[in-house]
C-alpha atoms as a PDB file:
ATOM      1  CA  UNK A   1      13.427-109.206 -75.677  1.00  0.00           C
ATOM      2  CA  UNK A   2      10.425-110.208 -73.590  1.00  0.00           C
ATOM      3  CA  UNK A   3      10.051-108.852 -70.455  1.00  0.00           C
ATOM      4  CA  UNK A   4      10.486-111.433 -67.617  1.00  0.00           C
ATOM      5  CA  UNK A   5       8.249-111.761 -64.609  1.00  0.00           C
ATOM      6  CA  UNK A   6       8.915-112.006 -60.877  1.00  0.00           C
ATOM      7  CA  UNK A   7       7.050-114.771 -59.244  1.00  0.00           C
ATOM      8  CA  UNK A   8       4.892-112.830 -55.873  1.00  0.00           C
ATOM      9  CA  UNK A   9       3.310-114.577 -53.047  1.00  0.00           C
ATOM     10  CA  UNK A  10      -0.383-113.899 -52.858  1.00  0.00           C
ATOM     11  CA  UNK A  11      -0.390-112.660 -49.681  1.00  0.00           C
ATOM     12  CA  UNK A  12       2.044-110.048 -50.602  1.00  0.00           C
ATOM     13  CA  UNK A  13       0.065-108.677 -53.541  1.00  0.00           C
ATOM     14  CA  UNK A  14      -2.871-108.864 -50.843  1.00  0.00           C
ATOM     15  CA  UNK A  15      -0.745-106.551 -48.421  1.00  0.00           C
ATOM     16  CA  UNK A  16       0.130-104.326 -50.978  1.00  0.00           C
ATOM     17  CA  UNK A  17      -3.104-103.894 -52.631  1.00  0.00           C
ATOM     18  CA  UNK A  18      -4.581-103.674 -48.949  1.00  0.00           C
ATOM     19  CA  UNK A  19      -2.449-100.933 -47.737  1.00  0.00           C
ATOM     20  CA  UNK A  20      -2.724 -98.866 -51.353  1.00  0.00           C
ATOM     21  CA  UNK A  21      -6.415 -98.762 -50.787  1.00  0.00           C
ATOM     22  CA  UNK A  22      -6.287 -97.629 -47.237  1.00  0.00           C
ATOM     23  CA  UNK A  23      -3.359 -95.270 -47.251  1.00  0.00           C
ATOM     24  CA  UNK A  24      -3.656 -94.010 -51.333  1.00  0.00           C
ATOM     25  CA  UNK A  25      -0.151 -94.482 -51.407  1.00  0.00           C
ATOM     26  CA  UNK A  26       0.086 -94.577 -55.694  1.00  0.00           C
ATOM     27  CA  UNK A  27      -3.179 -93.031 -57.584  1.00  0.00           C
ATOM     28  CA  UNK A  28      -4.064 -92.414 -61.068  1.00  0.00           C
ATOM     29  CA  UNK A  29      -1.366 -89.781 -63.021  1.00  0.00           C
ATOM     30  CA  UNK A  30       1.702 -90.059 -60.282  1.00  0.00           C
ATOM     31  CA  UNK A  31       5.058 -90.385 -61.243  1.00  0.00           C
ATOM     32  CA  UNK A  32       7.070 -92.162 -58.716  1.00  0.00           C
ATOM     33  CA  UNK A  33      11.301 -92.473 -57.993  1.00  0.00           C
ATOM     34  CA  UNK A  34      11.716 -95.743 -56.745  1.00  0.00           C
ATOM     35  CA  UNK A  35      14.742 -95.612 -54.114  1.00  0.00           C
ATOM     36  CA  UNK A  36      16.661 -98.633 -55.219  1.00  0.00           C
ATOM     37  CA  UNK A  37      19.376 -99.486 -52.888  1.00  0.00           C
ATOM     38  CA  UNK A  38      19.843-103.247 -54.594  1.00  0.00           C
ATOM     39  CA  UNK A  39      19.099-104.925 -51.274  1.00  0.00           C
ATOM     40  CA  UNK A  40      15.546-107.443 -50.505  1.00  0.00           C
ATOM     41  CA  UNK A  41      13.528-104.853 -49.376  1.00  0.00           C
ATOM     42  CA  UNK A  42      14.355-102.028 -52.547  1.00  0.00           C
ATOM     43  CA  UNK A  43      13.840-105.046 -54.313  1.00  0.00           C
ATOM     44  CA  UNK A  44      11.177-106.537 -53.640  1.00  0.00           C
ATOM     45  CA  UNK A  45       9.556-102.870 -54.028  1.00  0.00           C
ATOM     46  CA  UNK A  46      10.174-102.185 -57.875  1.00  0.00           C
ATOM     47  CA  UNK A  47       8.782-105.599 -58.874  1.00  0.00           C
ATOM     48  CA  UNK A  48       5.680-105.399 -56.547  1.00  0.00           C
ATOM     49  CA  UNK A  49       5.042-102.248 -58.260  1.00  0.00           C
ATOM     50  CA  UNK A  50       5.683-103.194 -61.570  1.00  0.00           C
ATOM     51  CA  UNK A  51       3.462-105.738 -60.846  1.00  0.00           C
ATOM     52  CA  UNK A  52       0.709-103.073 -60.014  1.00  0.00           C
ATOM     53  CA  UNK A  53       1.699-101.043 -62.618  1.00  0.00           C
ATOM     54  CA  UNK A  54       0.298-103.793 -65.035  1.00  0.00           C
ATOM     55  CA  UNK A  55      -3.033-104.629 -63.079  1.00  0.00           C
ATOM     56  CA  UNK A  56      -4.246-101.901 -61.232  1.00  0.00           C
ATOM     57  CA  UNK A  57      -7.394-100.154 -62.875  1.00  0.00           C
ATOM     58  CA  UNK A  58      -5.272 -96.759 -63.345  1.00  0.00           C
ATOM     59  CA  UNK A  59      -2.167 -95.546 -64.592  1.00  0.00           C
ATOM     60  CA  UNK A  60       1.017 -94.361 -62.747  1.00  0.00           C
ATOM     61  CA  UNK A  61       4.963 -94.186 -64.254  1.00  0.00           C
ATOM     62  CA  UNK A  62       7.655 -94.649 -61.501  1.00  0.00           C
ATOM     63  CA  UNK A  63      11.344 -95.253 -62.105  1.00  0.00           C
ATOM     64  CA  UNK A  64      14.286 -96.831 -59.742  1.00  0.00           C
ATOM     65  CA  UNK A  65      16.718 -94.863 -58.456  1.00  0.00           C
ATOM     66  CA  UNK A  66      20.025 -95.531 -57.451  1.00  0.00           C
ATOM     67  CA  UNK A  67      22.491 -93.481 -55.364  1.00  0.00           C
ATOM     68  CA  UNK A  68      25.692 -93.746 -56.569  1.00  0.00           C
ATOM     69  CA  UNK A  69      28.279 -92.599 -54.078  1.00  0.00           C
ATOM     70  CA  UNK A  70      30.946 -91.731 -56.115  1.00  0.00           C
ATOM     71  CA  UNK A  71      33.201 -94.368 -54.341  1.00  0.00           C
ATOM     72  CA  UNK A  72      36.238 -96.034 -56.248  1.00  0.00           C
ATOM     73  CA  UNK A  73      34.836 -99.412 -58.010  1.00  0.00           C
ATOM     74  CA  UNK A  74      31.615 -98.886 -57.594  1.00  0.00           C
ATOM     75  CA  UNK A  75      29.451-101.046 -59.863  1.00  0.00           C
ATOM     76  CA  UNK A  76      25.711-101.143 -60.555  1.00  0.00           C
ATOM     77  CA  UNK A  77      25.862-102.631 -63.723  1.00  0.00           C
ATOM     78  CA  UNK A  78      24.463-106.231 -62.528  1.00  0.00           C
ATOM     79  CA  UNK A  79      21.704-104.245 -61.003  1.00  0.00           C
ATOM     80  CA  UNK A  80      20.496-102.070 -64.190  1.00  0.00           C
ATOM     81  CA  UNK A  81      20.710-105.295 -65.724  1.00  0.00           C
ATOM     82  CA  UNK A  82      18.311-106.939 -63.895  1.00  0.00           C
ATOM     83  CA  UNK A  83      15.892-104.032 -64.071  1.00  0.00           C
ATOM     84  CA  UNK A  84      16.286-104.265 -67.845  1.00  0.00           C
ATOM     85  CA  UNK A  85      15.781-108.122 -68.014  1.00  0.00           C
ATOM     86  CA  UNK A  86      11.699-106.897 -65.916  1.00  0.00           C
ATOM     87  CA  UNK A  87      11.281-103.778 -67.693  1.00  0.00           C
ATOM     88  CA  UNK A  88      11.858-101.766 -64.453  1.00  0.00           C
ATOM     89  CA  UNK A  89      13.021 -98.143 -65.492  1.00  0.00           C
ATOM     90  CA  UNK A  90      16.511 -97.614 -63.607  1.00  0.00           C
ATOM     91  CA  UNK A  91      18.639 -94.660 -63.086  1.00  0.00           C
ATOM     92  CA  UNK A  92      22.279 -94.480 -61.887  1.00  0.00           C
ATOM     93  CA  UNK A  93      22.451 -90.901 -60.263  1.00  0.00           C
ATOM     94  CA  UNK A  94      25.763 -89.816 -59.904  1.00  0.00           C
ATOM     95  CA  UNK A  95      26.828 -88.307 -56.706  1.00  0.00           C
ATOM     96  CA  UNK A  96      30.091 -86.860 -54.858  1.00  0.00           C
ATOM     97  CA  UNK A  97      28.756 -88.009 -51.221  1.00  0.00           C
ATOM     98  CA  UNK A  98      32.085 -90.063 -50.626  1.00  0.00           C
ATOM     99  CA  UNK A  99      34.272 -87.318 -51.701  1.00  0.00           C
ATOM    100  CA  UNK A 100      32.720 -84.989 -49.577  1.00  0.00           C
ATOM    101  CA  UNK A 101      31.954 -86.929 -46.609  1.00  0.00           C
ATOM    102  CA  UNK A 102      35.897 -87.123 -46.446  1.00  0.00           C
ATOM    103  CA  UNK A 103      35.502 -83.176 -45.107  1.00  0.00           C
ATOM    104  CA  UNK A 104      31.867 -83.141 -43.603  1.00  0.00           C
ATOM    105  CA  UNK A 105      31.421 -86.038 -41.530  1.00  0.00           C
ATOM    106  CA  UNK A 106      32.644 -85.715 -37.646  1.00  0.00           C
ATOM    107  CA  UNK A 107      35.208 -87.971 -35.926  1.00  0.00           C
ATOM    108  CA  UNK A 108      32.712 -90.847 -33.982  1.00  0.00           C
ATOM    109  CA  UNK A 109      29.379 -90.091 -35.782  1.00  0.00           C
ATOM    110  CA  UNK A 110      27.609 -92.843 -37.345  1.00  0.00           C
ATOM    111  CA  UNK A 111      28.544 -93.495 -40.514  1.00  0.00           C
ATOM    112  CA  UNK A 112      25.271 -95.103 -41.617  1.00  0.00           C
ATOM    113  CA  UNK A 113      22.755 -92.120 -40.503  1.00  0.00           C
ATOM    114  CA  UNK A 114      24.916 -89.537 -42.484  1.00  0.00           C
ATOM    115  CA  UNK A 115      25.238 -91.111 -45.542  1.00  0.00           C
ATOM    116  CA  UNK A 116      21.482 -92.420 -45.385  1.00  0.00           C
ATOM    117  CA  UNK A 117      20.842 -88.693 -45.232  1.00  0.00           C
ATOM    118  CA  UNK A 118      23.275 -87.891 -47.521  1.00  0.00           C
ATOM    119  CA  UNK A 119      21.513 -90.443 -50.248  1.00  0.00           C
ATOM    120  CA  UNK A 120      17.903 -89.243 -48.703  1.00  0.00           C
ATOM    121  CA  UNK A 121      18.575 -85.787 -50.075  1.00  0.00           C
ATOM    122  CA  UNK A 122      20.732 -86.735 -53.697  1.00  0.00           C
ATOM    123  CA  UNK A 123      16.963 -88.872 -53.617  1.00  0.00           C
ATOM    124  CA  UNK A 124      15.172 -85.553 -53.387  1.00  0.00           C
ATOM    125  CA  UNK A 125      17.032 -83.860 -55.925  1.00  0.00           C
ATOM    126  CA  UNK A 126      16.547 -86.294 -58.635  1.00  0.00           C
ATOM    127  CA  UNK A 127      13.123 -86.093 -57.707  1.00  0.00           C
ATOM    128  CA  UNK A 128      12.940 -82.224 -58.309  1.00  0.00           C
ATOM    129  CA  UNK A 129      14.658 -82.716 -61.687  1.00  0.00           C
ATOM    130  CA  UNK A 130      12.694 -85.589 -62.930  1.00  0.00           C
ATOM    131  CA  UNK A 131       9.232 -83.830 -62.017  1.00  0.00           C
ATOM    132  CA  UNK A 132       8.148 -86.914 -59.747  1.00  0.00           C
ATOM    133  CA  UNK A 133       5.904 -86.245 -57.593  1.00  0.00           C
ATOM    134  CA  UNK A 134       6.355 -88.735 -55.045  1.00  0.00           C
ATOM    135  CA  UNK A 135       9.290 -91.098 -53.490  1.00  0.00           C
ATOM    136  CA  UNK A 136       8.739 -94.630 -52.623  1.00  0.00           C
ATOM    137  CA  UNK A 137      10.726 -96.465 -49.983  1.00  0.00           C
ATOM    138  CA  UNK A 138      11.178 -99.936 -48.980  1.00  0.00           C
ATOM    139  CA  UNK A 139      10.042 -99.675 -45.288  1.00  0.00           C
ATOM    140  CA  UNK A 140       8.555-102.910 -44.229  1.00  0.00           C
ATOM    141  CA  UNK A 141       6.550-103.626 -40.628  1.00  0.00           C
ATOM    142  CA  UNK A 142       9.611-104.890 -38.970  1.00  0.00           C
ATOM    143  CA  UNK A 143      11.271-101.409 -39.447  1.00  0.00           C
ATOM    144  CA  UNK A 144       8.948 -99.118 -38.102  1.00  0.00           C
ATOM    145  CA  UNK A 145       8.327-101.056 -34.997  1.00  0.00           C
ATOM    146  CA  UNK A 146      12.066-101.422 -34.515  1.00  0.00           C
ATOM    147  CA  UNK A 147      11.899 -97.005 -35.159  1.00  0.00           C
ATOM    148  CA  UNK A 148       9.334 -96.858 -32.620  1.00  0.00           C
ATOM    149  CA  UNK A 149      11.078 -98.733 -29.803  1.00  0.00           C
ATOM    150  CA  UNK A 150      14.179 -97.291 -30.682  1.00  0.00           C
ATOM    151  CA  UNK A 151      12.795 -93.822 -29.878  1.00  0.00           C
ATOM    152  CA  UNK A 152      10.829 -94.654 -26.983  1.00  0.00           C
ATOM    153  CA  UNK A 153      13.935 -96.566 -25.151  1.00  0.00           C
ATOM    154  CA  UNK A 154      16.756 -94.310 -26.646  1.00  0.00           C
ATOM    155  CA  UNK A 155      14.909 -90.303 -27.173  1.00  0.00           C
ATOM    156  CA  UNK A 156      12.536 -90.914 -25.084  1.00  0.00           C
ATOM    157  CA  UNK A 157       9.529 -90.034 -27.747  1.00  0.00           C
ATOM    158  CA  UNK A 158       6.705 -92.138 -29.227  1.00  0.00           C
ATOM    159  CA  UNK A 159       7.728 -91.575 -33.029  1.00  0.00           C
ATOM    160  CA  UNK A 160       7.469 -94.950 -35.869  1.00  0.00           C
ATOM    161  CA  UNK A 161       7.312 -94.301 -39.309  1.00  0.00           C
ATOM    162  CA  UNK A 162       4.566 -92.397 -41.342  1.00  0.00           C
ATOM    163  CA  UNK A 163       3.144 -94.777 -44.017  1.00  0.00           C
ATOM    164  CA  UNK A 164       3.251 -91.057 -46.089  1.00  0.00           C
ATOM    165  CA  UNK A 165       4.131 -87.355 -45.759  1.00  0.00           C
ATOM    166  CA  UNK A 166       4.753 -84.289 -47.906  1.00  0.00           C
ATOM    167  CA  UNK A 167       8.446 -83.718 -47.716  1.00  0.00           C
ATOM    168  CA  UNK A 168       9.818 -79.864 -46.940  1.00  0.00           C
ATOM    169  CA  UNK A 169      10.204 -80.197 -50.835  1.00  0.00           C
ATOM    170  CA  UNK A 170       7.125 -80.231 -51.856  1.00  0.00           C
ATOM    171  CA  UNK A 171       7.142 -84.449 -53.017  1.00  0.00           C
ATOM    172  CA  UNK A 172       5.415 -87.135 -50.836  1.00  0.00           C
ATOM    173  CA  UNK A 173       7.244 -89.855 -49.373  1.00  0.00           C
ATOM    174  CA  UNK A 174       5.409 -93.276 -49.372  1.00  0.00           C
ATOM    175  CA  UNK A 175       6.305 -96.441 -47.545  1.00  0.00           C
ATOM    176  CA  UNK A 176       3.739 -99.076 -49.997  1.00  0.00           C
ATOM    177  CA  UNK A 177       5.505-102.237 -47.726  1.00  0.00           C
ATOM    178  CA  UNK A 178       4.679-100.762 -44.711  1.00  0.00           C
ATOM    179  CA  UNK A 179       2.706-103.600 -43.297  1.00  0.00           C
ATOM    180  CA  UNK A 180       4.455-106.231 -44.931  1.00  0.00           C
ATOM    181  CA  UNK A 181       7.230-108.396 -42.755  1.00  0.00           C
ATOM    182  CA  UNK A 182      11.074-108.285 -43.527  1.00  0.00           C
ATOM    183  CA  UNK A 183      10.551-111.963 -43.755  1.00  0.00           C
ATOM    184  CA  UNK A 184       7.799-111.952 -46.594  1.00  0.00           C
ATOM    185  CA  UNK A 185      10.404-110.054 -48.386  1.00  0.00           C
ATOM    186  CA  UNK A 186      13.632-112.040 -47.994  1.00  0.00           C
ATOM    187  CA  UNK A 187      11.334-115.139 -49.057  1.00  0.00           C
ATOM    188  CA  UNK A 188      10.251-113.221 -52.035  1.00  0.00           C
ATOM    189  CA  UNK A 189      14.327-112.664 -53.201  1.00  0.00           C
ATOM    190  CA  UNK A 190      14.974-116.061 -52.151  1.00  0.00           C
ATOM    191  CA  UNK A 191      12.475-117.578 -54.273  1.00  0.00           C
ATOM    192  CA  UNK A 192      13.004-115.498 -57.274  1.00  0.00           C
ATOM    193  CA  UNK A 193      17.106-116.413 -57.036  1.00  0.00           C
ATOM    194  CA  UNK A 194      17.214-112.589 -57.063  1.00  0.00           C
ATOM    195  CA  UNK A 195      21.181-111.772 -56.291  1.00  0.00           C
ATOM    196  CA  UNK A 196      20.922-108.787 -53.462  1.00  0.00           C
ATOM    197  CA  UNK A 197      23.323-105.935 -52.501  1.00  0.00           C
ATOM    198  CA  UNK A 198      23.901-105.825 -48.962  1.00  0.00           C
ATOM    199  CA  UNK A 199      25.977-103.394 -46.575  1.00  0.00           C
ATOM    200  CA  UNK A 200      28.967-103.852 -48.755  1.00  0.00           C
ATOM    201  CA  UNK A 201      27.816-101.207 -50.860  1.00  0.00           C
ATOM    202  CA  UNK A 202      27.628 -98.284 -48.452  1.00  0.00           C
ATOM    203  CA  UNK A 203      30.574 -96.012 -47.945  1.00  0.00           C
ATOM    204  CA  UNK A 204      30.202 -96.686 -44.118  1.00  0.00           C
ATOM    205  CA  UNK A 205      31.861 -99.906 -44.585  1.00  0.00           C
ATOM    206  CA  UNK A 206      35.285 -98.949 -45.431  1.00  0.00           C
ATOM    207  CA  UNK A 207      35.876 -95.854 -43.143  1.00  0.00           C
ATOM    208  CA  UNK A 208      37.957 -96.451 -40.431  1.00  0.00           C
ATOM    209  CA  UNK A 209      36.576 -97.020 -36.556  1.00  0.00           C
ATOM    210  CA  UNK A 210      33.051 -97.507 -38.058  1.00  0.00           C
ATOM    211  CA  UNK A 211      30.888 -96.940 -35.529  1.00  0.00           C
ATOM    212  CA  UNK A 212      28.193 -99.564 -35.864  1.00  0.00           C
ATOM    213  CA  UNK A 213      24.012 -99.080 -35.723  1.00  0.00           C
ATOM    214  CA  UNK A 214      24.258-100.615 -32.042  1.00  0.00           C
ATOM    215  CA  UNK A 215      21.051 -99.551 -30.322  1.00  0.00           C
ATOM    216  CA  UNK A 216      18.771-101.104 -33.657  1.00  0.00           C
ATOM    217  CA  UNK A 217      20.495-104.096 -33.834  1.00  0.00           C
ATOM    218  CA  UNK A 218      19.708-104.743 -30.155  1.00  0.00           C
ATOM    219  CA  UNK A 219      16.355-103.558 -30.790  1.00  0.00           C
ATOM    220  CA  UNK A 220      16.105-106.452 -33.387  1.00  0.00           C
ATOM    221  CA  UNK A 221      17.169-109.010 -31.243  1.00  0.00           C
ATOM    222  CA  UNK A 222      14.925-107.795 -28.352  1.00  0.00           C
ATOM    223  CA  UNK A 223      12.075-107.696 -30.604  1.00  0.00           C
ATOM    224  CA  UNK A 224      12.976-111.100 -32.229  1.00  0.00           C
ATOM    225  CA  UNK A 225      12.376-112.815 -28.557  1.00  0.00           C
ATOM    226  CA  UNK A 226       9.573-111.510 -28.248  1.00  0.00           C
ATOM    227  CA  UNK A 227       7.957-112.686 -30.880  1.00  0.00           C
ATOM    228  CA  UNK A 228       9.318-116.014 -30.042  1.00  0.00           C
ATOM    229  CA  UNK A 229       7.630-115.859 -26.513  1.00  0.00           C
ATOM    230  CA  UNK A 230       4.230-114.506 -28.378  1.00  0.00           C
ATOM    231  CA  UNK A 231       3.763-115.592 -32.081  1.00  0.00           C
ATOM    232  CA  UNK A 232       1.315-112.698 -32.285  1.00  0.00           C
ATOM    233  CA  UNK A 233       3.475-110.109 -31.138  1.00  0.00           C
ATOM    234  CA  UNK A 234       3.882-107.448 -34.193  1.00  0.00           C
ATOM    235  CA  UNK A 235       0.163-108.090 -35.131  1.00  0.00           C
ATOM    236  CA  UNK A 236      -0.819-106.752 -31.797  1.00  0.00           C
ATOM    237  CA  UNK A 237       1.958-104.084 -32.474  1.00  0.00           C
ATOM    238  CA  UNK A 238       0.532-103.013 -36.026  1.00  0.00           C
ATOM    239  CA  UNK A 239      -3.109-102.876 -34.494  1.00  0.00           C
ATOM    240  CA  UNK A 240      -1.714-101.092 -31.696  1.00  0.00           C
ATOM    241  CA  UNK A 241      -0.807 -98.555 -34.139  1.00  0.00           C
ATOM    242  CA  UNK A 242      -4.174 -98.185 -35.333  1.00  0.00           C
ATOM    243  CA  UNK A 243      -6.166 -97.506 -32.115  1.00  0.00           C
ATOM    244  CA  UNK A 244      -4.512 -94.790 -30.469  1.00  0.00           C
ATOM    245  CA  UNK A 245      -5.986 -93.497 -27.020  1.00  0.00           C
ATOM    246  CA  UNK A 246      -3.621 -90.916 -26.842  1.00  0.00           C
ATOM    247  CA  UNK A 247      -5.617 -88.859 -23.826  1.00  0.00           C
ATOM    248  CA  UNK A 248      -4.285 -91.335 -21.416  1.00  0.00           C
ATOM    249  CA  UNK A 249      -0.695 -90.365 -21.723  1.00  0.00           C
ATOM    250  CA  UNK A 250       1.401 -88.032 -19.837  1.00  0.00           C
ATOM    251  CA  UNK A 251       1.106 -84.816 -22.440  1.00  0.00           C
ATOM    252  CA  UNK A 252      -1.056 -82.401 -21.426  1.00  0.00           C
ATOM    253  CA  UNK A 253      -1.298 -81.270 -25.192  1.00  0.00           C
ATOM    254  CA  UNK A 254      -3.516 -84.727 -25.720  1.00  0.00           C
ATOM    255  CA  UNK A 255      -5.774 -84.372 -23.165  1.00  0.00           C
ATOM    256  CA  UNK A 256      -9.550 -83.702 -23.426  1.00  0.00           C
ATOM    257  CA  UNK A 257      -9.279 -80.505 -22.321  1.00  0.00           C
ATOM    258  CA  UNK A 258     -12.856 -79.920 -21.845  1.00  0.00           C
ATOM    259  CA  UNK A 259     -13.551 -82.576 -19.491  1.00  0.00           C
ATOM    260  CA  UNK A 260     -11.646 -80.943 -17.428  1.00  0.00           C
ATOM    261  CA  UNK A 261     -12.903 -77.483 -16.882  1.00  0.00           C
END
């Protein structure tokens, strides 16, 4: 059977290309896990880079991965199917997070941070077994400025999201949509017909007294006013990011010392 093809904006494959050059995110030889929740963004990740994978001037392997909770009917069988039908690589990694978050979690936590953790590390793991040497997330612009304002107006830190790190485990974590919009991505599942998996699939959903992601979804709206009130609003956000004068803030760890004595 012939592989089928996604059809990709230009201006994605531009951002992508862009931010590979600037941040190395994928080079020649690496082997990449894919974290493949189902949903736009996970999405819109393994065919971008299957995309690369068949134009860029070097070669790299990477292969989706999906988290499988262990939760009664849980089905990712549409899903592997559609990776088959683009000749996307796809794993179903079996896990016992449900069964023993029924033990582990605490009484009024949220529900979505611990099993995002939860899935972060059964992510690391197949990544130790596998011999990948990276882990590829579906981050996109809107995220990391939401994680940024989120910290500064709830911890109290200036902290967004690194577009790459070494993990504690020895793997780097990469972030290739990391300049793209959330938007650019739900146009890219909508015009593909590409059927999505949305919150329904995590385990959060059907505990009792879930205790909703509160403080990002007002973070969301708040940012989505802004941007009404200033159309240029996250691209002076993402440059912001880029030209940081960090001696003119309150930590005396940043200063220039030298001027000083």
């Amino acid at each position: 059977m012939q592989e089928k093809k996604a059809k990709i904006s230009k201006q994605l494959l531009r951002i992508l290309g862009k931010s590979n050059a600037e941040y190395k995110f994928i080079q020649d030889g690496d082997r990449v896990a894919v974290g493949l929740s189902g949903g736009k963004d996970s999405l819109s990740l393994v065919h971008l880079l299957k995309h690369m994978q068949r134009h860029a001037p070097f070669s790299f392997e990477f292969e989706a991965c999906t988290i499988n909770y262990g939760m009664p009917d849980e089905n990712y069988e549409q899903l592997s199917s559609h990776c088959q039908e683009y000749g996307i690589k796809h794993t179903v990694y079996e896990t016992r997070i449900f069964e023993i978050s029924q033990d582990t979690i605490r009484e009024g936590s949220s529900f979505c941070s611990y099993y995002s953790r939860m899935r972060r590390g059964a992510l690391g793991t197949f990544v130790e077994q596998g011999g990948f040497n990276k882990i590829a997330l579906g981050h996109h612009l809107d995220d990391t400025v939401e994680s940024f304002f989120m910290n500064m107006f709830y911890n109290g830190t200036m902290r967004a999201m690194a577009p790459i790190y070494k993990a504690e485990r020895d793997y780097h974590v990469i972030r290739p949509l990391i300049e793209a919009r959330e938007r650019q991505l739900q146009s890219f599942v909508e015009e593909n017909n590409f059927a999505t998996i949305g919150d329904e699939a995590c385990p959060g959903m059907i505990m009792k007294d879930v205790k909703t992601p509160y403080a990002r979804a007002k973070t969301k709206d708040w940012l989505a006013n802004m941007e009404q009130e200033q159309k240029n609003f996250f691209k002076m956000i993402k440059a912001s990011f880029k030209h940081i004068n960090d001696d003119t803030l309150l930590d005396p760890e940043r200063w220039k010392r030298d001027d000083l004595d």
